[in-house]
PDB file of N, CA and C in Angstrom:
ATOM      1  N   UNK A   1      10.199  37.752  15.143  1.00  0.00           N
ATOM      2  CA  UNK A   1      10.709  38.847  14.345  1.00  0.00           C
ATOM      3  C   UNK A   1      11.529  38.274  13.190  1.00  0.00           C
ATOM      4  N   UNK A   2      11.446  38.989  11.750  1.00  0.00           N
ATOM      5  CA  UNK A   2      11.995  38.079  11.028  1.00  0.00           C
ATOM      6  C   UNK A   2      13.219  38.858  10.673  1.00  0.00           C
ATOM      7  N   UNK A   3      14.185  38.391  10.023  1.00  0.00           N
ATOM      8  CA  UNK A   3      15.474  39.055   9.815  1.00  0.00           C
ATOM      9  C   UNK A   3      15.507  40.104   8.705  1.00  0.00           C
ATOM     10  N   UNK A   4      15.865  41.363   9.120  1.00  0.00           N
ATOM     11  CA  UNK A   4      15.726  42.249   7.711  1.00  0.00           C
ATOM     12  C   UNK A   4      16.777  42.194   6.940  1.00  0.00           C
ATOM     13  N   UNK A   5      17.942  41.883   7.083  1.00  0.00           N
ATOM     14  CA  UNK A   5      18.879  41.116   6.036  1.00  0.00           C
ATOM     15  C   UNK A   5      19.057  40.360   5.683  1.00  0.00           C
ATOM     16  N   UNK A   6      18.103  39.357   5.501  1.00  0.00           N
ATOM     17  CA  UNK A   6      17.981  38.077   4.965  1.00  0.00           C
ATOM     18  C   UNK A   6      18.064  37.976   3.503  1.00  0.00           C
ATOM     19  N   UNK A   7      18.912  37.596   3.162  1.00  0.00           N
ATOM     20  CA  UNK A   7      19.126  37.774   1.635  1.00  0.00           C
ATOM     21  C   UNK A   7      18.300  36.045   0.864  1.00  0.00           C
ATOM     22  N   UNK A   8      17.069  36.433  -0.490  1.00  0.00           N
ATOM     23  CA  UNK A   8      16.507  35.723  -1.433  1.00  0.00           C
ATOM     24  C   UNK A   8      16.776  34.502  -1.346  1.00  0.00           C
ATOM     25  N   UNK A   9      18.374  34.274  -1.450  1.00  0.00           N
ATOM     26  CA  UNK A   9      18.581  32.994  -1.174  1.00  0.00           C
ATOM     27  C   UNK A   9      18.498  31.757   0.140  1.00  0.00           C
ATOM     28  N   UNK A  10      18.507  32.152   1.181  1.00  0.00           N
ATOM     29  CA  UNK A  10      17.970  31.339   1.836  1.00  0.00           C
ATOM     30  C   UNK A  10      17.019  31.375   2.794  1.00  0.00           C
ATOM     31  N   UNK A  11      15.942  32.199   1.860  1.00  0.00           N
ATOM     32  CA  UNK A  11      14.234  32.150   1.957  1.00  0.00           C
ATOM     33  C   UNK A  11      14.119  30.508   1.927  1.00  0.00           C
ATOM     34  N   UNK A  12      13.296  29.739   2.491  1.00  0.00           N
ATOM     35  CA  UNK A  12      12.433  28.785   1.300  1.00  0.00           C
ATOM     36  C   UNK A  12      11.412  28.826   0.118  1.00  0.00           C
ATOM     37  N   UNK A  13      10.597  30.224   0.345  1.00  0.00           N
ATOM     38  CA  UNK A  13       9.952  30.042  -0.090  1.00  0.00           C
ATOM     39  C   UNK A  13      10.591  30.807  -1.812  1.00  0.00           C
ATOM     40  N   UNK A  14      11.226  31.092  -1.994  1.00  0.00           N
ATOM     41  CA  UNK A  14      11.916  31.971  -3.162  1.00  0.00           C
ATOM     42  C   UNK A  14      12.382  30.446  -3.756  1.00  0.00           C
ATOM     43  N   UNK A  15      12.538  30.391  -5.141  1.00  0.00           N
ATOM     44  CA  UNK A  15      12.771  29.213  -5.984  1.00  0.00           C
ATOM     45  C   UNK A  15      14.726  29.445  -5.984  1.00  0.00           C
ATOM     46  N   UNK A  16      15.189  28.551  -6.257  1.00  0.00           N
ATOM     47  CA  UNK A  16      16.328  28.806  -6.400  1.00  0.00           C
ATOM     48  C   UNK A  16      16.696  29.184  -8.128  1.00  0.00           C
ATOM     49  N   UNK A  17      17.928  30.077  -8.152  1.00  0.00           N
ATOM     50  CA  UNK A  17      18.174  30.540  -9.378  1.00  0.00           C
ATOM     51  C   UNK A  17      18.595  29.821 -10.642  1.00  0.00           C
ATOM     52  N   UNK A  18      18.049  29.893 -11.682  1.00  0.00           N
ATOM     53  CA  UNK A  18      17.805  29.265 -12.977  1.00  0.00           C
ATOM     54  C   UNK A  18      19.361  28.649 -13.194  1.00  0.00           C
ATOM     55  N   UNK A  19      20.048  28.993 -12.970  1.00  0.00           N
ATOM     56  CA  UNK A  19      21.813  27.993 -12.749  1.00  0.00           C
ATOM     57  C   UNK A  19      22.212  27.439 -12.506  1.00  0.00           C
ATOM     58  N   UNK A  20      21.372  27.522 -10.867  1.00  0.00           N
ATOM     59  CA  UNK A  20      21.860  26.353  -9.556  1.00  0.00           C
ATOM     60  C   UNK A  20      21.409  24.729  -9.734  1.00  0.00           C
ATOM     61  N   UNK A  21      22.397  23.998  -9.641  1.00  0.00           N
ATOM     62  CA  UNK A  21      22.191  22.867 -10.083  1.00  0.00           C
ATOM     63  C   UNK A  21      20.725  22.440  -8.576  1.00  0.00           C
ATOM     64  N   UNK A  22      19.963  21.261  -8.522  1.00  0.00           N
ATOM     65  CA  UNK A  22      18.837  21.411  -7.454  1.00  0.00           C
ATOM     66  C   UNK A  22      19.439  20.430  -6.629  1.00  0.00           C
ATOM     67  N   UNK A  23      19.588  20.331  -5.351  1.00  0.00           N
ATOM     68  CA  UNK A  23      19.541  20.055  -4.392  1.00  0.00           C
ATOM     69  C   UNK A  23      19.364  18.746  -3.820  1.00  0.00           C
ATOM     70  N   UNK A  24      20.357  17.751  -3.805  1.00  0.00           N
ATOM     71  CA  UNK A  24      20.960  16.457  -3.520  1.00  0.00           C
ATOM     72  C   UNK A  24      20.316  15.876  -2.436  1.00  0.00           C
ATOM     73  N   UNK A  25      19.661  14.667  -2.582  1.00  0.00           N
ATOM     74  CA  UNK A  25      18.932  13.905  -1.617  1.00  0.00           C
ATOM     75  C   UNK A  25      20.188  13.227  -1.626  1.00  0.00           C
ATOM     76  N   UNK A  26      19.663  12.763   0.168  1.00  0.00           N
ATOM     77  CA  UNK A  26      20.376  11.956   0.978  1.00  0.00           C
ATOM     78  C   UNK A  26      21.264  10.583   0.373  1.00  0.00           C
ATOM     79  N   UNK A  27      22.121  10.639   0.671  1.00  0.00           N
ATOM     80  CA  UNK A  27      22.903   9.165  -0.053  1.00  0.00           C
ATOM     81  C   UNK A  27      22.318   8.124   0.054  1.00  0.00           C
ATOM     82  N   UNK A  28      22.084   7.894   1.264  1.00  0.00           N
ATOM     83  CA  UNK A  28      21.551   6.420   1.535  1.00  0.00           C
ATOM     84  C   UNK A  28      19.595   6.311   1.397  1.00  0.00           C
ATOM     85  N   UNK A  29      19.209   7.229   1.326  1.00  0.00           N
ATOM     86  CA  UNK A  29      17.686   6.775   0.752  1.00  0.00           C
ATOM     87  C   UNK A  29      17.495   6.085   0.033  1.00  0.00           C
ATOM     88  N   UNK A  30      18.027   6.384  -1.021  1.00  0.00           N
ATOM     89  CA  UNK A  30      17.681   5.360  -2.377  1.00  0.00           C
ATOM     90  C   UNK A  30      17.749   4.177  -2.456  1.00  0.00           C
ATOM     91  N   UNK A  31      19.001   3.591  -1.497  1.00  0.00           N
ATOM     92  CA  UNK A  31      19.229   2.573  -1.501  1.00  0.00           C
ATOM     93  C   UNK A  31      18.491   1.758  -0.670  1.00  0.00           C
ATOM     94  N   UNK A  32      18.083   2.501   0.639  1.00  0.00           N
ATOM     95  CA  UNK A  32      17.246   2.061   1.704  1.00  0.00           C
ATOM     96  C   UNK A  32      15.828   1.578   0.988  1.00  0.00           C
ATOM     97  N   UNK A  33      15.406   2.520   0.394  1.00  0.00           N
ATOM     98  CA  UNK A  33      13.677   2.101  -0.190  1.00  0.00           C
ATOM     99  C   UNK A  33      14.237   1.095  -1.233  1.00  0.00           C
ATOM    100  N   UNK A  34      14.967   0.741  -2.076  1.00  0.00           N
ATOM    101  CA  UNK A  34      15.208  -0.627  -3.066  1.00  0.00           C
ATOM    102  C   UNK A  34      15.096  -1.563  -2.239  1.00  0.00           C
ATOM    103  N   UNK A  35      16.265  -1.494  -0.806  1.00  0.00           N
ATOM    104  CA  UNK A  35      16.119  -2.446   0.176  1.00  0.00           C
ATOM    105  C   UNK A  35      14.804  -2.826   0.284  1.00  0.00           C
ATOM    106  N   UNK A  36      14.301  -1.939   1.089  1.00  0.00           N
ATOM    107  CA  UNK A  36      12.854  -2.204   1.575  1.00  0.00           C
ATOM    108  C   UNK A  36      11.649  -2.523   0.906  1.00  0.00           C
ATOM    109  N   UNK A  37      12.060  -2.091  -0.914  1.00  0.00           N
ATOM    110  CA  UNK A  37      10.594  -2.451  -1.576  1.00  0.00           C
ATOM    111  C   UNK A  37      11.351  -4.111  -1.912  1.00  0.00           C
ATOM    112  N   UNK A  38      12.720  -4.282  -2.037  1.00  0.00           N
ATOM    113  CA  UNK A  38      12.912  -5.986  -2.368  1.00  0.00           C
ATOM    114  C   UNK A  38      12.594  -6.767  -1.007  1.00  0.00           C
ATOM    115  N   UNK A  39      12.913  -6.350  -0.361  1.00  0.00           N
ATOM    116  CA  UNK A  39      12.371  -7.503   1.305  1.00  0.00           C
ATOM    117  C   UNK A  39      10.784  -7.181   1.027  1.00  0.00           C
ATOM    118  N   UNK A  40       9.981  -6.332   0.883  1.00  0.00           N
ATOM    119  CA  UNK A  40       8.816  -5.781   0.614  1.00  0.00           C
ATOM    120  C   UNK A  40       7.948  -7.110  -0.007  1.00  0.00           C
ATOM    121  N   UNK A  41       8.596  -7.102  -1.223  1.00  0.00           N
ATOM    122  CA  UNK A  41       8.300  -8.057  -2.332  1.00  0.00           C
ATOM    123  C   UNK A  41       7.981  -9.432  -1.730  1.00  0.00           C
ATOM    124  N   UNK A  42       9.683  -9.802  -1.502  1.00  0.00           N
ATOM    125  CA  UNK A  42       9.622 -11.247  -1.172  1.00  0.00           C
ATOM    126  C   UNK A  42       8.898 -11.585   0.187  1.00  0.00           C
ATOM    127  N   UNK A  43       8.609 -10.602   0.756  1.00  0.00           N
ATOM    128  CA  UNK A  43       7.842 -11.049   2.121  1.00  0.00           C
ATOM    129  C   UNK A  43       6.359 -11.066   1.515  1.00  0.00           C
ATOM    130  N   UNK A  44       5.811 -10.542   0.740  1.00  0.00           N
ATOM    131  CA  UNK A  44       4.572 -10.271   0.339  1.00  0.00           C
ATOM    132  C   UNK A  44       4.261 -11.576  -0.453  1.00  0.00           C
ATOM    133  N   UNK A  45       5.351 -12.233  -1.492  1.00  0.00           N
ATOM    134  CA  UNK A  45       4.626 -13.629  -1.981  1.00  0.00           C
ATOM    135  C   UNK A  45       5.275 -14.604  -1.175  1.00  0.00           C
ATOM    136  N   UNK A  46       5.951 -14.343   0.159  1.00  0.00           N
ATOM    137  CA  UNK A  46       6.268 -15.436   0.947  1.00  0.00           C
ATOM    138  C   UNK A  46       4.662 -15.045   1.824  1.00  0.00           C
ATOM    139  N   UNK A  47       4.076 -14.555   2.144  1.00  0.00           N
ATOM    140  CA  UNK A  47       3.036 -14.414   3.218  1.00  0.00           C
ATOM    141  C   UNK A  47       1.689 -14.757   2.097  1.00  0.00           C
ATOM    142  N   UNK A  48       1.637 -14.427   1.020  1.00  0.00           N
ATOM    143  CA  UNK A  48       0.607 -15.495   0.164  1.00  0.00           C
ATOM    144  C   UNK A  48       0.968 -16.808  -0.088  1.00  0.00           C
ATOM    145  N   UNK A  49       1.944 -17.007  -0.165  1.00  0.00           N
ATOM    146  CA  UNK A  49       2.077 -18.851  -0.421  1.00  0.00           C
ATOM    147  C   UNK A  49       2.162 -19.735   0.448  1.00  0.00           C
ATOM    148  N   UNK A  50       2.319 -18.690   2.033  1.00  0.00           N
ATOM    149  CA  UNK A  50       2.547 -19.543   2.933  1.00  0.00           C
ATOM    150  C   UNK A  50       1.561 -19.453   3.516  1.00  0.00           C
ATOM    151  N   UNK A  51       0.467 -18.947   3.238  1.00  0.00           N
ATOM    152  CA  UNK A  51      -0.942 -18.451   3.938  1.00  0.00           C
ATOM    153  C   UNK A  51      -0.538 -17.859   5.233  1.00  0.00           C
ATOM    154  N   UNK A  52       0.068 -16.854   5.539  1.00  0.00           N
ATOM    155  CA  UNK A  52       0.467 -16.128   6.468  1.00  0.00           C
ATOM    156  C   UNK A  52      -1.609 -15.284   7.144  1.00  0.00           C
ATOM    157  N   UNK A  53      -1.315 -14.954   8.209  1.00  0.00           N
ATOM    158  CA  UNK A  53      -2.618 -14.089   8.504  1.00  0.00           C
ATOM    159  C   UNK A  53      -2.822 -12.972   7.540  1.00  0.00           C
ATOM    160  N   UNK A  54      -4.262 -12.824   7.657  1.00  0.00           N
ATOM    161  CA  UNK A  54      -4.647 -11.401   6.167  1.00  0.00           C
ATOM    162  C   UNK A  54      -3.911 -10.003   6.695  1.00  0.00           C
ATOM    163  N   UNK A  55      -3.255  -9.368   7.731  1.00  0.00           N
ATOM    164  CA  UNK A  55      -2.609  -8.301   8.495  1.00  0.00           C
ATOM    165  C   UNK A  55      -1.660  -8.634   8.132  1.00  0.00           C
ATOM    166  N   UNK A  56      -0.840  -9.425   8.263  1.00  0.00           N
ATOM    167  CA  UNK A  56       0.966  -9.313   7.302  1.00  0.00           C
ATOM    168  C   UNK A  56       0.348  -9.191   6.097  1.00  0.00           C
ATOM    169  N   UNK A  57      -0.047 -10.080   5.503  1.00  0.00           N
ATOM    170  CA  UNK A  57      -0.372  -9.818   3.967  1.00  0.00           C
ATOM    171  C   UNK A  57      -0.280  -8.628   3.743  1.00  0.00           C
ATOM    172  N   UNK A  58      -1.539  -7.802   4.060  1.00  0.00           N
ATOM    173  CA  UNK A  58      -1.950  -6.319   3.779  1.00  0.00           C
ATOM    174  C   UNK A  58      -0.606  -5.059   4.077  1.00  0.00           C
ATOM    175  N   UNK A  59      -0.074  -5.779   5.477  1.00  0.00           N
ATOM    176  CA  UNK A  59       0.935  -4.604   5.750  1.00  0.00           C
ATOM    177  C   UNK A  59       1.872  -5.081   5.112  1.00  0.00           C
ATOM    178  N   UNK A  60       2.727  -5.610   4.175  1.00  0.00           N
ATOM    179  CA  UNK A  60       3.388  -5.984   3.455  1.00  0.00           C
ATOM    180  C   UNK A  60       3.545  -5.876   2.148  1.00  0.00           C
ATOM    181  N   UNK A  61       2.245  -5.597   1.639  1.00  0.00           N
ATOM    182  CA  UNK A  61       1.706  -5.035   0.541  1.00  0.00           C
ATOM    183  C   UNK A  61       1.983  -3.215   0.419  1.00  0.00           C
ATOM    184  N   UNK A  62       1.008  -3.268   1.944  1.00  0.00           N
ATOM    185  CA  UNK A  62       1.235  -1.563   2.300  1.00  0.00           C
ATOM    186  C   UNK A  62       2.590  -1.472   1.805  1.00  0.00           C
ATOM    187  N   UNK A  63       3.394  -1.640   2.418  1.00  0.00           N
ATOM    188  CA  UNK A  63       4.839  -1.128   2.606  1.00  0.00           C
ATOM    189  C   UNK A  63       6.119  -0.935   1.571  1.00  0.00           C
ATOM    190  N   UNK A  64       5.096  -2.329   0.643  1.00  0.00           N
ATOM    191  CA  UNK A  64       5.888  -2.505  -1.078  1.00  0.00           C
ATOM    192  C   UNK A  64       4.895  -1.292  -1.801  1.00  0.00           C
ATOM    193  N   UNK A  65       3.826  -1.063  -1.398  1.00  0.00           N
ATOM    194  CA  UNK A  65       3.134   0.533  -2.446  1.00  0.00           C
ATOM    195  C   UNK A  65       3.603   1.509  -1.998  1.00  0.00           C
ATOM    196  N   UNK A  66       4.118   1.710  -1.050  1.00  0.00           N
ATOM    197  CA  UNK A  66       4.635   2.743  -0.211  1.00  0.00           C
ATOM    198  C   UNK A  66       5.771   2.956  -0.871  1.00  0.00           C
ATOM    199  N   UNK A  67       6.827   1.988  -0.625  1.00  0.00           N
ATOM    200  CA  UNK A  67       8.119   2.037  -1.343  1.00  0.00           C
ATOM    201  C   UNK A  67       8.279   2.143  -2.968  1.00  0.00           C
ATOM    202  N   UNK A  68       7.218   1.858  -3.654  1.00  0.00           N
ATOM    203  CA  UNK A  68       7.378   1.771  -4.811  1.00  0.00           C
ATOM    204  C   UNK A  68       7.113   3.227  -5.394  1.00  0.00           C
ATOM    205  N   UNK A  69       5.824   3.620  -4.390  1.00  0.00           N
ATOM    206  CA  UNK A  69       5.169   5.234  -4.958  1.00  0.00           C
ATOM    207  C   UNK A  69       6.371   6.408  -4.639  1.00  0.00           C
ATOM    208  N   UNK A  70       7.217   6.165  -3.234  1.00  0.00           N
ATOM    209  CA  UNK A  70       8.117   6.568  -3.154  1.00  0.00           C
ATOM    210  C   UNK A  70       9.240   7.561  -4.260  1.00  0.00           C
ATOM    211  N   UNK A  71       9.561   5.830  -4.481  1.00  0.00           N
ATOM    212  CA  UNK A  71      10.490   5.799  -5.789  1.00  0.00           C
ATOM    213  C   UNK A  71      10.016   6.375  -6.828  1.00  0.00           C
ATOM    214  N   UNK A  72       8.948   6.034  -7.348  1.00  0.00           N
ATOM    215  CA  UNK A  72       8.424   6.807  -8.665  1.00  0.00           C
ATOM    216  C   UNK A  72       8.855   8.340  -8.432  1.00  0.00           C
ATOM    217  N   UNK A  73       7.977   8.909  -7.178  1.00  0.00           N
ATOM    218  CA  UNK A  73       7.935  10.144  -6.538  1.00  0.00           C
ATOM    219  C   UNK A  73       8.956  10.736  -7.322  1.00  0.00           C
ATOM    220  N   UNK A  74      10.119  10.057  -6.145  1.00  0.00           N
ATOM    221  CA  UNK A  74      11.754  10.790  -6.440  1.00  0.00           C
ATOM    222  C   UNK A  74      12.315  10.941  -7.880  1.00  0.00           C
ATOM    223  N   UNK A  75      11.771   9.971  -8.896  1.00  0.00           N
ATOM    224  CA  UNK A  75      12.289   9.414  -9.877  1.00  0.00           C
ATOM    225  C   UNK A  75      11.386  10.669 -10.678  1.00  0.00           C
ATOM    226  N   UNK A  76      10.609  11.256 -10.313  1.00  0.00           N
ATOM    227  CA  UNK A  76       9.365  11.982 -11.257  1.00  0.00           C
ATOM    228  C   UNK A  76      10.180  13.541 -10.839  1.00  0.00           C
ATOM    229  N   UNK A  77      10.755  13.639  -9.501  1.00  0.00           N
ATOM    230  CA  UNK A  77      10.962  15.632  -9.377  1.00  0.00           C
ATOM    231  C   UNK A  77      12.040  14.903  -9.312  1.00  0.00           C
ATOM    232  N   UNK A  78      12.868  14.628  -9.602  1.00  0.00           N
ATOM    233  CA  UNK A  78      14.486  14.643 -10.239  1.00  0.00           C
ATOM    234  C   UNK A  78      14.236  15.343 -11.795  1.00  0.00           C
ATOM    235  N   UNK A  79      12.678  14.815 -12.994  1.00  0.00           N
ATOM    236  CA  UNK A  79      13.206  15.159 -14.253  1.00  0.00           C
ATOM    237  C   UNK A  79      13.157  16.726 -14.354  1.00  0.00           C
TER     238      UNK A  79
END
């Protein structure tokens, strides 16, 4: 049953009002995925130079596109 006094604003699906500043991601994300795409990095040309197996390689790679597309992501619905 859904609430019949539920007031516009904390619908989700209703946009928030043309004033309201938008809605603050987590403190520590940002910093976490920099973390993770720089260990990302350096593990990725430490596992090519050291001829590591082709599965670190790849998941290491994974994990720096991951982190990087991430970032863009956030960096793209912030403008």
């Amino acid at each position: 049953m859904t609430d019949p006094y539920a007031l516009p604003e904390h619908r989700d699906d209703v946009p928030a009002a043309p004033g309201r500043p938008p809605r603050a991601a987590p403190a520590g994300r940002p910093a976490l995925l920099w973390s993770a795409l720089v260990m990302a990095l350096v593990l990725n040309a430490l596992s090519s130079v050291a001829g590591w197996p082709l599965p670190v390689q790849l998941a290491t790679g994974v994990i720096t596109l991951c982190c990087a597309a991430l970032l863009i992501a956030r960096r793209v619905r912030r403008r």
